[in-house]
Structure formats: C-alpha cells, structure tokens
Protein backbone atom coordinates (compact mmCIF):
# COMPACT_ATOMS: atom_id res chain seq x y z
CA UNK A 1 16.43 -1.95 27.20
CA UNK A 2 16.10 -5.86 26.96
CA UNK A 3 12.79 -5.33 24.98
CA UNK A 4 14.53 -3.21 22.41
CA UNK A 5 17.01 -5.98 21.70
CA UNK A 6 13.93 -8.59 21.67
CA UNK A 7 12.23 -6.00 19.16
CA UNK A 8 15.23 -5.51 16.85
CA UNK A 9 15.61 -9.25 16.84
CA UNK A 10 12.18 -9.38 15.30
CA UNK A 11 12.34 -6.78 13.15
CA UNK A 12 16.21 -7.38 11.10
CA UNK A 13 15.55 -10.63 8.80
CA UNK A 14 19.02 -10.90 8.04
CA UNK A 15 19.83 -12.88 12.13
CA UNK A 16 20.99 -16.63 12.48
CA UNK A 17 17.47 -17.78 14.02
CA UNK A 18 18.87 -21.23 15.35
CA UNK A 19 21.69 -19.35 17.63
CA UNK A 20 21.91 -16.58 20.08
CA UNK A 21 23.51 -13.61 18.60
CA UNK A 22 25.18 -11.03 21.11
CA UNK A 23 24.17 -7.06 21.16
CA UNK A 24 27.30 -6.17 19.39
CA UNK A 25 25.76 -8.69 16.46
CA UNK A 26 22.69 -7.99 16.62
CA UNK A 27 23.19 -3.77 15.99
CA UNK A 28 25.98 -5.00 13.38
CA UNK A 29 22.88 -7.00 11.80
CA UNK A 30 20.68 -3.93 12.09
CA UNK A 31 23.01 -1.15 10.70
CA UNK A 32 23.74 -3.94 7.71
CA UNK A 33 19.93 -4.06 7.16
CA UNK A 34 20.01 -0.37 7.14
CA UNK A 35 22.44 0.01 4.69
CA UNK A 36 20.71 -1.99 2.22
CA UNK A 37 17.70 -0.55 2.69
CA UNK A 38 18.77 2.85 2.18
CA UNK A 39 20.98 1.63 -0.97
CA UNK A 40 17.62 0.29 -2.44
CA UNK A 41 16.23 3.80 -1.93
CA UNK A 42 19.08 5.45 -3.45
CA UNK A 43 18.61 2.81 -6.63
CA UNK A 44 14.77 4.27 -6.72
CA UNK A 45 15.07 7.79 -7.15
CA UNK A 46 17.43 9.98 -9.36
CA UNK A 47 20.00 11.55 -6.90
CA UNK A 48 18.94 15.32 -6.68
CA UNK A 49 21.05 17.86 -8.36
CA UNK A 50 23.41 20.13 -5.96
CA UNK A 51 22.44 23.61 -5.35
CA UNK A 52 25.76 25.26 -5.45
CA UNK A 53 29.20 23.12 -6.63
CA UNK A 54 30.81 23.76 -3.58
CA UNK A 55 28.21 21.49 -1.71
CA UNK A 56 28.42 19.11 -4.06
CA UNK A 57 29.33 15.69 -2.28
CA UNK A 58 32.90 14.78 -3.02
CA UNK A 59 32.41 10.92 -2.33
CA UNK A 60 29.75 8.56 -4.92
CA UNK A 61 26.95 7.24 -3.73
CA UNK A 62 28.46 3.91 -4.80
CA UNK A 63 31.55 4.59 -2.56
CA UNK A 64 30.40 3.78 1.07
CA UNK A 65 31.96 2.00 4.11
CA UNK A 66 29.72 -1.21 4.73
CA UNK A 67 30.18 -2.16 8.87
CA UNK A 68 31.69 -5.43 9.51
C-alpha cells in the first residue's frame, strides 16, 4: 500500500513538494486533480443530449461539490 501513496505522490502535480503531506492530503490532492481534469473534459465536448426527459440530470454540470 506504501507504494501506492509513493506513486500518487508522483503522479498529482498539485502537492507541497518541500513538506510531507499525510494520506488524508494526499487523496484530498488526488480527488482535487480529478475534478479538474474531468471539468476540462466536460469544457471539450458538447454534453450529449438525454434520451428520454425523465433521465435528464436535474443538477448542471457547472453545479458540483469540490472536496475540501
């Protein structure tokens, strides 16, 4: 499990590199990094049409709970 951490750690540009950063910081780090990446996806492509109204989403895509 440690080499997981290490290889988030390497992976998520957005960590402090001159401190230690615990695993609760380091997934908040990584679901952060997440989030933006998938918001510059959704800024790429059109959002596809519903196939029926009811399952139409009922929140925006621009309406969305950022962790921290």
């Amino acid at each position: 499990m440690k080499g997981c951490y290490s290889r988030l750690r390497a992976l998520v540009p957005t960590l402090p590199r001159h401190r230690r950063v615990s695993k609760v910081e380091l997934l908040q780090h990584v679901i952060d990094y997440i989030w933006a990446l998938q918001l510059e996806l959704d800024l790429d492509l059109p959002p596809p049409a519903p196939r029926d109204p009811a399952e139409a989403t009922c929140v925006s895509a621009a309406d969305h709970i950022l962790c921290r």
